[in-house]
C-alpha atoms as a PDB file:
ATOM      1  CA  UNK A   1     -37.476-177.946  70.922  1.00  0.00           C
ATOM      2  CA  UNK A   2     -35.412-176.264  67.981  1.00  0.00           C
ATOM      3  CA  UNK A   3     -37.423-174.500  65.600  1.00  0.00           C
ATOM      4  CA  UNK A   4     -36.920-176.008  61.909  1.00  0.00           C
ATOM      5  CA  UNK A   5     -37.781-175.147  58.898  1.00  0.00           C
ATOM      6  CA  UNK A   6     -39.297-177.777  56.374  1.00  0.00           C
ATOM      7  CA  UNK A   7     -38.571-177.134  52.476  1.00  0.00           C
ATOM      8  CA  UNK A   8     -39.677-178.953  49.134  1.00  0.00           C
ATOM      9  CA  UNK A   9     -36.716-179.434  46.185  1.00  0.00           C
ATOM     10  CA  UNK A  10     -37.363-181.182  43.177  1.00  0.00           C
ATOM     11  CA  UNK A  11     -35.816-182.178  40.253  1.00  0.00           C
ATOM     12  CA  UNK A  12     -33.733-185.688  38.566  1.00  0.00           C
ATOM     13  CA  UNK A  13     -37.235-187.638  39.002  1.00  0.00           C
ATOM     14  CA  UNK A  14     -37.355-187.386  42.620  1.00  0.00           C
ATOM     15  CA  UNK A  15     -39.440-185.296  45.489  1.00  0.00           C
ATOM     16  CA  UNK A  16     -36.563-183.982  48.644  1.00  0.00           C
ATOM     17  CA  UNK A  17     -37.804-182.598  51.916  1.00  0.00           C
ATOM     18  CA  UNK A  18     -35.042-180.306  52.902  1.00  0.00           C
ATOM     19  CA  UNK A  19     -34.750-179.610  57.511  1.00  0.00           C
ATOM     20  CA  UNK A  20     -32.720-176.817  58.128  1.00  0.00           C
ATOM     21  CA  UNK A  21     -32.084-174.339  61.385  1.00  0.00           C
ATOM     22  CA  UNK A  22     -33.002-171.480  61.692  1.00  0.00           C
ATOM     23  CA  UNK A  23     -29.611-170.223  60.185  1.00  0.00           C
ATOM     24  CA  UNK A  24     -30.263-172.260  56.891  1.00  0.00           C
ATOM     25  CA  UNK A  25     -27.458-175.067  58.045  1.00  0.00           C
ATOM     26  CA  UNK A  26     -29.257-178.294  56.429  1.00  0.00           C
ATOM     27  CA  UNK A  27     -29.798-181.083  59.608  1.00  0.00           C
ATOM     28  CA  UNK A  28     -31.552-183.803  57.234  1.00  0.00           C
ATOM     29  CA  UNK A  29     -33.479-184.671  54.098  1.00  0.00           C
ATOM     30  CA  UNK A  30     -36.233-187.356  53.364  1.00  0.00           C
ATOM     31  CA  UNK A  31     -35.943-188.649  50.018  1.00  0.00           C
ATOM     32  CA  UNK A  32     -39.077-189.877  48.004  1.00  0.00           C
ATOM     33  CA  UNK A  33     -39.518-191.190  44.662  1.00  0.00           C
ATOM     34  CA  UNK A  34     -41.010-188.414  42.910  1.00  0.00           C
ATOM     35  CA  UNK A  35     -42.879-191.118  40.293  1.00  0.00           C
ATOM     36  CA  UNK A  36     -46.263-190.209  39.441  1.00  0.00           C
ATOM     37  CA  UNK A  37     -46.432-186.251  41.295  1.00  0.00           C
ATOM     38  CA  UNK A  38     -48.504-184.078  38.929  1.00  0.00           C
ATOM     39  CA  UNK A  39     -45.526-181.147  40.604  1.00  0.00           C
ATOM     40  CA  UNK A  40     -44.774-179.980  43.632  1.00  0.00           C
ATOM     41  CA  UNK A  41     -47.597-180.220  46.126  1.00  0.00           C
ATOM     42  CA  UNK A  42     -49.026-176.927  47.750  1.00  0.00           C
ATOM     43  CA  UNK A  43     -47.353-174.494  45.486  1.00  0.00           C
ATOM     44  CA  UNK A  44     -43.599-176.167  46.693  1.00  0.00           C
ATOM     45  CA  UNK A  45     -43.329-173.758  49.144  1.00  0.00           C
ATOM     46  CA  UNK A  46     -41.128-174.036  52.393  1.00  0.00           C
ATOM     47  CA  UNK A  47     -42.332-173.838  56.083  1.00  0.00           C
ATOM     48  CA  UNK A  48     -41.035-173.261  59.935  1.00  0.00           C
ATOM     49  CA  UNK A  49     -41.736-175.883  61.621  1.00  0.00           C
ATOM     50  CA  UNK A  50     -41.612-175.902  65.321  1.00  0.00           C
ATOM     51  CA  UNK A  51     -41.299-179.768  65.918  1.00  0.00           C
ATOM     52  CA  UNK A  52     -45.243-180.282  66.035  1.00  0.00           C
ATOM     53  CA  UNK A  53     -47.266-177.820  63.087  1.00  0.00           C
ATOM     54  CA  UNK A  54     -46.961-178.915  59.625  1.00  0.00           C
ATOM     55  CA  UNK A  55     -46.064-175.283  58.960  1.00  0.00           C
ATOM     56  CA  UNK A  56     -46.250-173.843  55.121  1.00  0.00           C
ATOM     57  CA  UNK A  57     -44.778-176.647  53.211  1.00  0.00           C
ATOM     58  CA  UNK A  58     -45.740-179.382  51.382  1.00  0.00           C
ATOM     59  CA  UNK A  59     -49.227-180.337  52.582  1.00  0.00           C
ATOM     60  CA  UNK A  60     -49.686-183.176  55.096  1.00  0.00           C
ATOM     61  CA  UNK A  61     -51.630-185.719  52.935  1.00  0.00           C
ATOM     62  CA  UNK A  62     -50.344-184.748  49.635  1.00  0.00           C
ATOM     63  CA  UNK A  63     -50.443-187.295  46.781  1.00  0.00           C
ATOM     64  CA  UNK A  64     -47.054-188.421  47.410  1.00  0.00           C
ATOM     65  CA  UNK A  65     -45.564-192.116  47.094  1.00  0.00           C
ATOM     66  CA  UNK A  66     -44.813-194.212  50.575  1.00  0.00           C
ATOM     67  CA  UNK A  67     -41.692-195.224  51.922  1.00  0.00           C
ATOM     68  CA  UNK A  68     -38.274-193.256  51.902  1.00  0.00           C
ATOM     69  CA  UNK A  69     -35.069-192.442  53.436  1.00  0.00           C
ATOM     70  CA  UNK A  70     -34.307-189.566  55.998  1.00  0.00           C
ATOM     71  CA  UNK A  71     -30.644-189.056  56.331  1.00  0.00           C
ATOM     72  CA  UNK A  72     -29.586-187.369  59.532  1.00  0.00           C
ATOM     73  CA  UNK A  73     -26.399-185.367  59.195  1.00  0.00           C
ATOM     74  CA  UNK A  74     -26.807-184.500  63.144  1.00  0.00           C
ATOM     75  CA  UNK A  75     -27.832-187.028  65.890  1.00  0.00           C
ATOM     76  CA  UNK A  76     -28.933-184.714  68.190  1.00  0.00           C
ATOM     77  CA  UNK A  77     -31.444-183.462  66.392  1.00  0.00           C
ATOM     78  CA  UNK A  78     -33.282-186.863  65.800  1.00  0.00           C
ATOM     79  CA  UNK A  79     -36.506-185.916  67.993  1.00  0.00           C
ATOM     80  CA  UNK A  80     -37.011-182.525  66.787  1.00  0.00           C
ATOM     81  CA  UNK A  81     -36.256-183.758  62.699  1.00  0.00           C
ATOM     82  CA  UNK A  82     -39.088-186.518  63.272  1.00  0.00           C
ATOM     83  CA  UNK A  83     -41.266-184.162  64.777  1.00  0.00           C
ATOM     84  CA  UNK A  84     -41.100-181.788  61.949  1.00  0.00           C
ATOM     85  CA  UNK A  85     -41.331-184.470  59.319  1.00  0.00           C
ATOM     86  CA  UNK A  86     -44.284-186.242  60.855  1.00  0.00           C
ATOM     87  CA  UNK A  87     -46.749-184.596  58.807  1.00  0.00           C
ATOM     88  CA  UNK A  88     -44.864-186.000  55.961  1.00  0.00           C
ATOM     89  CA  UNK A  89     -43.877-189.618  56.483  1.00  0.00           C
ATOM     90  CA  UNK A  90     -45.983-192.124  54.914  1.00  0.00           C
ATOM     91  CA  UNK A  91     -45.455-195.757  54.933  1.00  0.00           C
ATOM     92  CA  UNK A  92     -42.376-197.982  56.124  1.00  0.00           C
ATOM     93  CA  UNK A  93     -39.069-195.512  56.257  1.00  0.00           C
ATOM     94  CA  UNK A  94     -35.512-195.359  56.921  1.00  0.00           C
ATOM     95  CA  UNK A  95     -32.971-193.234  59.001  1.00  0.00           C
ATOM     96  CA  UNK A  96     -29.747-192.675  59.515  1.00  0.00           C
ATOM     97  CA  UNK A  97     -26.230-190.716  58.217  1.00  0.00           C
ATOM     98  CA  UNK A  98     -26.227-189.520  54.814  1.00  0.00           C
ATOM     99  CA  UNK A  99     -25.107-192.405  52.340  1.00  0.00           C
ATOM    100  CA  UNK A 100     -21.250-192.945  51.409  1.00  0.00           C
ATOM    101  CA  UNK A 101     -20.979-191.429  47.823  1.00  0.00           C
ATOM    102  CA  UNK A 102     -20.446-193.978  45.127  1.00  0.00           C
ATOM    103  CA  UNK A 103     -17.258-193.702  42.999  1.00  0.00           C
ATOM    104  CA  UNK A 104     -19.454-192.389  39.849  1.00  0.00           C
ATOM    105  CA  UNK A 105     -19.953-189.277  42.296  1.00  0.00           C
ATOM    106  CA  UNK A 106     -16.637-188.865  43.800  1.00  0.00           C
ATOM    107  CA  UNK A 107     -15.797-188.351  40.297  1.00  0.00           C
ATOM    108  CA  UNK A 108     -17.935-185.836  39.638  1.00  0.00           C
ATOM    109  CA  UNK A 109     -16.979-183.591  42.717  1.00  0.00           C
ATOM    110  CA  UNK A 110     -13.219-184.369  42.037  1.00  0.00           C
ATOM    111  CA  UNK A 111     -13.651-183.652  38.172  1.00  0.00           C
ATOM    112  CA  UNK A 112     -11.781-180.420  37.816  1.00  0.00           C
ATOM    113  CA  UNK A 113     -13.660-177.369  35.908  1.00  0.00           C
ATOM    114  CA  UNK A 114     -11.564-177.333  31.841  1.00  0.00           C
ATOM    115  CA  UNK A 115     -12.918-181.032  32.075  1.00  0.00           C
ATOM    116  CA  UNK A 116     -16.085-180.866  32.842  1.00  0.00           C
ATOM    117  CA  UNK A 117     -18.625-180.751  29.775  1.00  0.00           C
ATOM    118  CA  UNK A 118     -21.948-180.606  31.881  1.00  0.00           C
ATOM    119  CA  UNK A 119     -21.826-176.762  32.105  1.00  0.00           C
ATOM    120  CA  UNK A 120     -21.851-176.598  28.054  1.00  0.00           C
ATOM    121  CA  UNK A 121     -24.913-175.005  26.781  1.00  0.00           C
ATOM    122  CA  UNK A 122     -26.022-176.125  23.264  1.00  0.00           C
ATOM    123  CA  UNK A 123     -24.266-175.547  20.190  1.00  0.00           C
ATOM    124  CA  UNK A 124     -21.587-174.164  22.868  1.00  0.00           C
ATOM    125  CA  UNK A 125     -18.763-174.722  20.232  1.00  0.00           C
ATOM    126  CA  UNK A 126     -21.018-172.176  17.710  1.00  0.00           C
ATOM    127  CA  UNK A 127     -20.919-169.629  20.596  1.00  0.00           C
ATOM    128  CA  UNK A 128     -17.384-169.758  20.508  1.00  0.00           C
ATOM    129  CA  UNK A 129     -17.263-169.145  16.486  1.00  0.00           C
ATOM    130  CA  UNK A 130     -19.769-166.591  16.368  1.00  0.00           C
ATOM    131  CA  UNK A 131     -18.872-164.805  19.178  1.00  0.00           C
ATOM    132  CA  UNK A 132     -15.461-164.017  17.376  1.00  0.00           C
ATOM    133  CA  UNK A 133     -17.123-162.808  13.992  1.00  0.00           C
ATOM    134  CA  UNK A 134     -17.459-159.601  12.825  1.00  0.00           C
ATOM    135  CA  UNK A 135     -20.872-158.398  12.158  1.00  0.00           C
ATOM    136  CA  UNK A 136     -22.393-158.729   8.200  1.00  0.00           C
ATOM    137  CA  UNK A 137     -23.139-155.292   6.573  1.00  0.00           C
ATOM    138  CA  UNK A 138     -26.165-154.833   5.551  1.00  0.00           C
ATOM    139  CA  UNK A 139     -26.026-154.788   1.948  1.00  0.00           C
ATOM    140  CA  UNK A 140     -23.972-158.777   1.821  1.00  0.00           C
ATOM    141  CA  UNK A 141     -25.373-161.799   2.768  1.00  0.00           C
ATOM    142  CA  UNK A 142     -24.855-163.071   6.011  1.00  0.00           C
ATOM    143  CA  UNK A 143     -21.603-165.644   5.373  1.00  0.00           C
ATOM    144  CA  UNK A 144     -22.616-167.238   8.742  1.00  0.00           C
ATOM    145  CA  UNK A 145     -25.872-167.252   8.401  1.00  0.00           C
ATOM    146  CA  UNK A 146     -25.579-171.461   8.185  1.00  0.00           C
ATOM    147  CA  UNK A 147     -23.877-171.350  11.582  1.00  0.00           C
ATOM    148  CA  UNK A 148     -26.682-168.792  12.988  1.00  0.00           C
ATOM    149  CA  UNK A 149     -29.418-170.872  11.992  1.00  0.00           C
ATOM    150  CA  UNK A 150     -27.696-174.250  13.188  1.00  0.00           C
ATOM    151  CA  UNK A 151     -27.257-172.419  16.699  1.00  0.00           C
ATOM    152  CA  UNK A 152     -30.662-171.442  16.690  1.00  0.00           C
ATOM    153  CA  UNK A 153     -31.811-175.476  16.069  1.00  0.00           C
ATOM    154  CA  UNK A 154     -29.447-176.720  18.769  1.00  0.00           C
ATOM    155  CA  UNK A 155     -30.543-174.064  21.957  1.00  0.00           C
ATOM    156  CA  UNK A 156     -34.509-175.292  20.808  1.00  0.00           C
ATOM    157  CA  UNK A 157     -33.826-178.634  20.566  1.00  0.00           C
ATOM    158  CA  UNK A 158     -31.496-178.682  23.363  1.00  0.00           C
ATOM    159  CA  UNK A 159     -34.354-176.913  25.715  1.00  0.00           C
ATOM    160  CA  UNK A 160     -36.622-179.806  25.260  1.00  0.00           C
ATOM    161  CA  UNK A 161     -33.912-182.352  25.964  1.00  0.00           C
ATOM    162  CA  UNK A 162     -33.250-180.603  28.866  1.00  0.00           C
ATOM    163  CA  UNK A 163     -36.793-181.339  30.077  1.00  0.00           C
ATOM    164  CA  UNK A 164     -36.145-184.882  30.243  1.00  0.00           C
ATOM    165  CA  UNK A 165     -34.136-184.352  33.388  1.00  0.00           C
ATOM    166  CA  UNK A 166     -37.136-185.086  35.565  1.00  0.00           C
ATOM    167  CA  UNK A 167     -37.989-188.406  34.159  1.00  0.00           C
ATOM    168  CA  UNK A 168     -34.296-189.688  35.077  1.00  0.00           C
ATOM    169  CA  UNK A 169     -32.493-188.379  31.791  1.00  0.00           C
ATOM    170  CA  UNK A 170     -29.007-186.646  32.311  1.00  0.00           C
ATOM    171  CA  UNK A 171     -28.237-184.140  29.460  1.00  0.00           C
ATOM    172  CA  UNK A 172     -25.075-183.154  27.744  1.00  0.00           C
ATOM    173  CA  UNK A 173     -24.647-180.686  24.791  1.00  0.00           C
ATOM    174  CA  UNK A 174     -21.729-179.908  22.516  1.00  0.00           C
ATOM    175  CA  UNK A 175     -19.351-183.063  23.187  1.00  0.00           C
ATOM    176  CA  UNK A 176     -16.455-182.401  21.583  1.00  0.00           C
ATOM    177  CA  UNK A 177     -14.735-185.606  19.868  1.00  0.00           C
ATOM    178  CA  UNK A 178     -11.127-185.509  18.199  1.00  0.00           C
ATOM    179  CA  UNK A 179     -10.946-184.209  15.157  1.00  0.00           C
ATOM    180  CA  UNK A 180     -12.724-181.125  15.289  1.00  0.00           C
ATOM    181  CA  UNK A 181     -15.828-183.156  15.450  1.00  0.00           C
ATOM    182  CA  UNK A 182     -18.954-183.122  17.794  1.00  0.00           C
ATOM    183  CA  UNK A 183     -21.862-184.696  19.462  1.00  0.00           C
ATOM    184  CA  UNK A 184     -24.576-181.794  19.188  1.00  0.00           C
ATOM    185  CA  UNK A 185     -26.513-183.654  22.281  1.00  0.00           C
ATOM    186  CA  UNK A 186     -26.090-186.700  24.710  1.00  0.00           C
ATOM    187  CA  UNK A 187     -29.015-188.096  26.142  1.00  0.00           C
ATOM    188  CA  UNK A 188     -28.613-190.785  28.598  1.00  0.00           C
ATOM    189  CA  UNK A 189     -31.294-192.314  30.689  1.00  0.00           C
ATOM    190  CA  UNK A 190     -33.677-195.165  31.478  1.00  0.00           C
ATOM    191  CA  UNK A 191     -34.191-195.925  27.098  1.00  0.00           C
ATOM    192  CA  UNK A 192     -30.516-195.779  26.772  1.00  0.00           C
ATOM    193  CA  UNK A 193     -27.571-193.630  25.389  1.00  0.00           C
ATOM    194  CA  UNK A 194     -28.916-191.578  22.367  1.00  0.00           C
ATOM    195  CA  UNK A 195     -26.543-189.405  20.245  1.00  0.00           C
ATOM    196  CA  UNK A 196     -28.186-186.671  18.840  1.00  0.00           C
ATOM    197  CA  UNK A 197     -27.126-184.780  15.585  1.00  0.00           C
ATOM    198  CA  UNK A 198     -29.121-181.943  14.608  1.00  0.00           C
ATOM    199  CA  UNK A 199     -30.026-180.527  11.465  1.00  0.00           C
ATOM    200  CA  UNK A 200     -31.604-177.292  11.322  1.00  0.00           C
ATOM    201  CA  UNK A 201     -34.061-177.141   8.180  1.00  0.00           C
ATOM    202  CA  UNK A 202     -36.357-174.024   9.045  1.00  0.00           C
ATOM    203  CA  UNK A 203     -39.386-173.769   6.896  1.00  0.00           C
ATOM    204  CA  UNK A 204     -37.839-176.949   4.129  1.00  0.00           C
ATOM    205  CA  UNK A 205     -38.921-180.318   3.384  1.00  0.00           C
ATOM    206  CA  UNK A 206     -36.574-183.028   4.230  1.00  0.00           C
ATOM    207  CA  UNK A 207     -36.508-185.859   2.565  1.00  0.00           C
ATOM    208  CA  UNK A 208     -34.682-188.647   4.130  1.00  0.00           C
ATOM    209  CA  UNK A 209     -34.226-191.910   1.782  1.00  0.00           C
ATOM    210  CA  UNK A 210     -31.712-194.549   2.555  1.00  0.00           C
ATOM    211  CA  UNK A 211     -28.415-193.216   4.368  1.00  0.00           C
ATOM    212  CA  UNK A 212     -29.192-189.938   2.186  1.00  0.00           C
ATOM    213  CA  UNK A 213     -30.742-186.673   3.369  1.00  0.00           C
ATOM    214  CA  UNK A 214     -31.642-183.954   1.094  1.00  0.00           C
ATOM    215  CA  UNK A 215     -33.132-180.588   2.657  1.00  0.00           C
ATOM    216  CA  UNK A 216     -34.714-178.390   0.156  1.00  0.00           C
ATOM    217  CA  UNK A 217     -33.429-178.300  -3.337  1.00  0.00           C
ATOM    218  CA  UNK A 218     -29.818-179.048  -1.746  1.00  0.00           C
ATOM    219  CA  UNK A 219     -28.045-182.043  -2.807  1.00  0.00           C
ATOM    220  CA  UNK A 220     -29.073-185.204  -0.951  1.00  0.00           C
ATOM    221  CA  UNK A 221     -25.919-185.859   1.264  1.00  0.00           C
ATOM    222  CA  UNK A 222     -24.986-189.148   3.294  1.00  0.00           C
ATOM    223  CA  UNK A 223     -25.870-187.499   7.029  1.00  0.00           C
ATOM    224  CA  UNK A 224     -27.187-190.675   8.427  1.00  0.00           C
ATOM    225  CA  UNK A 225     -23.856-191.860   7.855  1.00  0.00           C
ATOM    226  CA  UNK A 226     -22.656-189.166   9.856  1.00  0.00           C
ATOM    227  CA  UNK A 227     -24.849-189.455  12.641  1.00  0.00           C
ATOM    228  CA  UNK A 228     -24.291-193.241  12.894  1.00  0.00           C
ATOM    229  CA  UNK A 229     -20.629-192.556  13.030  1.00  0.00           C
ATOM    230  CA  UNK A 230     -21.264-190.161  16.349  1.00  0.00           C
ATOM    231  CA  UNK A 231     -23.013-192.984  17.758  1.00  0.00           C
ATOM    232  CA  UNK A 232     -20.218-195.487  17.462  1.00  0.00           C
ATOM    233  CA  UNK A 233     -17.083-193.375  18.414  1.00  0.00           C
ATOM    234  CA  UNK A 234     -19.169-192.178  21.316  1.00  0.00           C
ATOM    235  CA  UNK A 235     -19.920-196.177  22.207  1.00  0.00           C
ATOM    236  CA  UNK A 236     -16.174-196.382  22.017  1.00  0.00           C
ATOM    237  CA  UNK A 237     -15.750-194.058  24.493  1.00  0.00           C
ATOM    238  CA  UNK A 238     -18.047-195.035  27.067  1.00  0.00           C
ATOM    239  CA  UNK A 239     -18.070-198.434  26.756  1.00  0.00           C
ATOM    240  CA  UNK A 240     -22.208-198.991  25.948  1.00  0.00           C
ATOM    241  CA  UNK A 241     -24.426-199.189  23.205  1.00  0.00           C
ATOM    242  CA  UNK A 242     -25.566-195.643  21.506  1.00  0.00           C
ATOM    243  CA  UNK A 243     -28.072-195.420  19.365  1.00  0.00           C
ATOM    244  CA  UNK A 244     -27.782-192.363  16.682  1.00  0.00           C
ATOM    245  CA  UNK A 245     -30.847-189.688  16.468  1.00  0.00           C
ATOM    246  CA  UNK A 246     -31.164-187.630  13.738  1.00  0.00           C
ATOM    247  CA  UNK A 247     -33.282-184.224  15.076  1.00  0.00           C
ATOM    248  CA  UNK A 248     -34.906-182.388  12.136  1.00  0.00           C
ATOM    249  CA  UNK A 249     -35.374-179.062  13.354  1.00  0.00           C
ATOM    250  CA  UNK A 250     -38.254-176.186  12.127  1.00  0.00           C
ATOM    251  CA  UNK A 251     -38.411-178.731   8.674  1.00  0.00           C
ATOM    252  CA  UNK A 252     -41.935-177.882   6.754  1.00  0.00           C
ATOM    253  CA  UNK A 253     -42.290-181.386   5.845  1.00  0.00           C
ATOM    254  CA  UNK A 254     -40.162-184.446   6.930  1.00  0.00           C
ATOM    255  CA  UNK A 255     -40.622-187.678   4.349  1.00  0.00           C
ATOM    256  CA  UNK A 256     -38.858-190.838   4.739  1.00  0.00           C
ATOM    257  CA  UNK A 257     -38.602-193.563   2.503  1.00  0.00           C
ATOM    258  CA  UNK A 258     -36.576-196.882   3.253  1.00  0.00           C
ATOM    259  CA  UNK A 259     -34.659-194.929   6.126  1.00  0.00           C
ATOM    260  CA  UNK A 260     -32.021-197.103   8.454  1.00  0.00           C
ATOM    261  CA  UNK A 261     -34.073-198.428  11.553  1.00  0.00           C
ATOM    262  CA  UNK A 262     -30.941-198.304  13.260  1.00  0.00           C
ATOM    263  CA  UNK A 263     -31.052-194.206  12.988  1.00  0.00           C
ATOM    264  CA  UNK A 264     -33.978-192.679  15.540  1.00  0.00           C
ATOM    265  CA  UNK A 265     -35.540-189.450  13.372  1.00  0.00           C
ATOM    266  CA  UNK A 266     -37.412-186.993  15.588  1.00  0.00           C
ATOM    267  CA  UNK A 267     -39.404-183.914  15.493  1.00  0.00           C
ATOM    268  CA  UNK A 268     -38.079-181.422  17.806  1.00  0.00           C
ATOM    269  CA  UNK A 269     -41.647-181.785  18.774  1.00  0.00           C
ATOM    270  CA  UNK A 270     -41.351-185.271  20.065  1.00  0.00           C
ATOM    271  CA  UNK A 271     -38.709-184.923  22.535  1.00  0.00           C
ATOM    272  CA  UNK A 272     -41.423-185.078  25.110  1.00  0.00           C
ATOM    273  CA  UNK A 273     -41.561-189.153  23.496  1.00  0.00           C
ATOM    274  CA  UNK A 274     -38.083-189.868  24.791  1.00  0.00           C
ATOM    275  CA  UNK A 275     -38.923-189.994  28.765  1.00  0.00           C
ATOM    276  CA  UNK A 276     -41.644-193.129  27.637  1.00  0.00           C
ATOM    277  CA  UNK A 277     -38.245-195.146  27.011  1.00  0.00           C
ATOM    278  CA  UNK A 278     -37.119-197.200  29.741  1.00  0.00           C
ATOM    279  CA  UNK A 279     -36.145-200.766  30.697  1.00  0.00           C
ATOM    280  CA  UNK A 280     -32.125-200.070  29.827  1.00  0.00           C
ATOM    281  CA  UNK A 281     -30.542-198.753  32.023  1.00  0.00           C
ATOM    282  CA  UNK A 282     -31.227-198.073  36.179  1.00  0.00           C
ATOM    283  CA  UNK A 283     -30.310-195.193  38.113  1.00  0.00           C
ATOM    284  CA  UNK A 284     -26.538-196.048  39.244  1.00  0.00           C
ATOM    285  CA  UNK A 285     -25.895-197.008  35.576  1.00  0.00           C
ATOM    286  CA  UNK A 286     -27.242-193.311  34.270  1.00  0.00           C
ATOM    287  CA  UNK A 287     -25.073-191.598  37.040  1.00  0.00           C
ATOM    288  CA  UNK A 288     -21.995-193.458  36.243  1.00  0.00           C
ATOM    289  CA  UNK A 289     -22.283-192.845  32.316  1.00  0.00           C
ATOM    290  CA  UNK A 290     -22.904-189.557  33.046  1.00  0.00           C
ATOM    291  CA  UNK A 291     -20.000-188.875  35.508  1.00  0.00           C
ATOM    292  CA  UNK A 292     -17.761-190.691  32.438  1.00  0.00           C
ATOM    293  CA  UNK A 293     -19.792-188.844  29.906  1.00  0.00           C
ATOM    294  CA  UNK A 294     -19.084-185.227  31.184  1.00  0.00           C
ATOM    295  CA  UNK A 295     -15.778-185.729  31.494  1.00  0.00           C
ATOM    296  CA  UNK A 296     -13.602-183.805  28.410  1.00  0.00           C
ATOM    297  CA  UNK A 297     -11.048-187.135  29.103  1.00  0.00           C
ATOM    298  CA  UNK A 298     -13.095-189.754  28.263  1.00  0.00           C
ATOM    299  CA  UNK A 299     -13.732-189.019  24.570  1.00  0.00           C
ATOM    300  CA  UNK A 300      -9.937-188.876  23.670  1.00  0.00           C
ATOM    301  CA  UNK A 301     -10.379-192.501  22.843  1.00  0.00           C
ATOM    302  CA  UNK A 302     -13.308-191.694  20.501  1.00  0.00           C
END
């Protein structure tokens, strides 16, 4: 019987068992819902697998949920793909060919590379700026320093949006809008669409009353306006509700006082919170946002 090789991927909420030859060409995968794993069981380690032993992958046994899908890309290896998954299939489970791709991911493979936003890191529109700046002397203040310390809020609060992934969140950063405007991040996921603006207030109280946000001894300024005004031309774009999040990033002290309960505020602290929100939207709905959402096209009508 052909030797195969059993491996563990993970990653968008869900647990994959990858069968390959012994060349690395991929002959099937059993899909699991990866819903309550504690991580990757037995170190997430692959295995040979000579159509009987359970080799050195995921443990036969582990705490994994029943059920599941194996899709087959080759008939004629049927027998030996069973045999190798065996010590893995629990409950009732399907096989067959892989499943026709839905038009949200035809889009995605056909989306050409200028218009695809998923690749941006965050702030990537700061990169750009700073990038091209000459460096400050040292005996002048820093004129960017603003931009600097904005970057610096984004790539730490876009790391812990990023972590959402596994609970069924999709991620963008730096949407560009027309205008010369921006949606720092896009969050979209089981709790929604959530457009987040950032404000980077290292080591300042914020002080958030009404529409009206003052950081520090600055002058309060209407930002909640702002950020509600993301929200909307991005729910003109894609067609869906979007709440607005204001992220206060590094901020001593954050105090509110009659703030909009329209406008999320959040801690880069309590990103973590986010993957609790669900009952919105379901998996095919977050994948075909997404595919719409990381496409540079779709916000021209923003």
């Amino acid at each position: 019987m052909t030797r195969l090789r059993v491996a563990p991927a993970y990653g968008q909420g869900r647990c994959r068992l990858y069968v390959s030859l012994p060349d690395g060409r991929h002959v099937a995968w059993y899909d699991r819902s990866a819903a309550g794993d504690s991580g990757p069981p037995g170190g997430g380690g692959g295995g040979d697998d000579d159509g009987g032993g359970a080799g050195h992958g995921p443990p036969a046994g582990a705490d994994l949920p029943d059920g599941g899908r194996v899709c087959l890309v080759y008939e004629r290896h049927r027998e030996a793909v069973l045999a190798a998954l065996a010590p893995y299939l629990t409950g009732d489970f399907t096989i067959g060919p892989p499943p026709v791709p839905t038009a949200a991911e035809l889009a995605g493979l056909t989306l050409h590379p200028d218009d695809d936003l998923a690749p941006n890191r965050p702030g990537e529109a700061l990169h750009g700026s700073l990038g091209r700046a000459a460096p400050a002397g040292r005996l002048r203040r820093d004129p960017l320093r603003a931009q600097r310390a904005q970057l610096a809020a984004e790539e730490l609060l876009g790391a812990g949006l990023d972590l959402l992934v596994d609970a069924g969140w999709r991620i963008l950063h730096s949407v560009p809008l027309p205008g010369a405007d921006r949606v720092d991040h896009l969050a979209i996921g089981p709790g929604g669409v959530l457009a987040v603006h950032t404000l980077a207030a290292r080591r300042l109280r914020v002080r958030v009353q009404g529409s009206a946000v003052r950081v520090g001894r600055a002058d309060p300024v209407p930002l909640l306006r702002l950020t509600r005004r993301r929200a909307e031309r991005a729910s003109l774009a894609l067609a869906t509700a979007v709440r607005p999040v204001l992220a206060v990033v590094g901020a001593a002290r954050l105090e509110t006082y009659a703030a909009p309960s329209d406008v999320r505020l959040l801690r880069e602290t309590g990103t973590p919170a986010l993957a609790r929100l669900g009952g919105v939207h379901k998996p095919a709905d977050i994948e075909a946002l997404y595919t719409a959402a990381r496409d540079r096209r779709t916000w021209l009508r923003a």
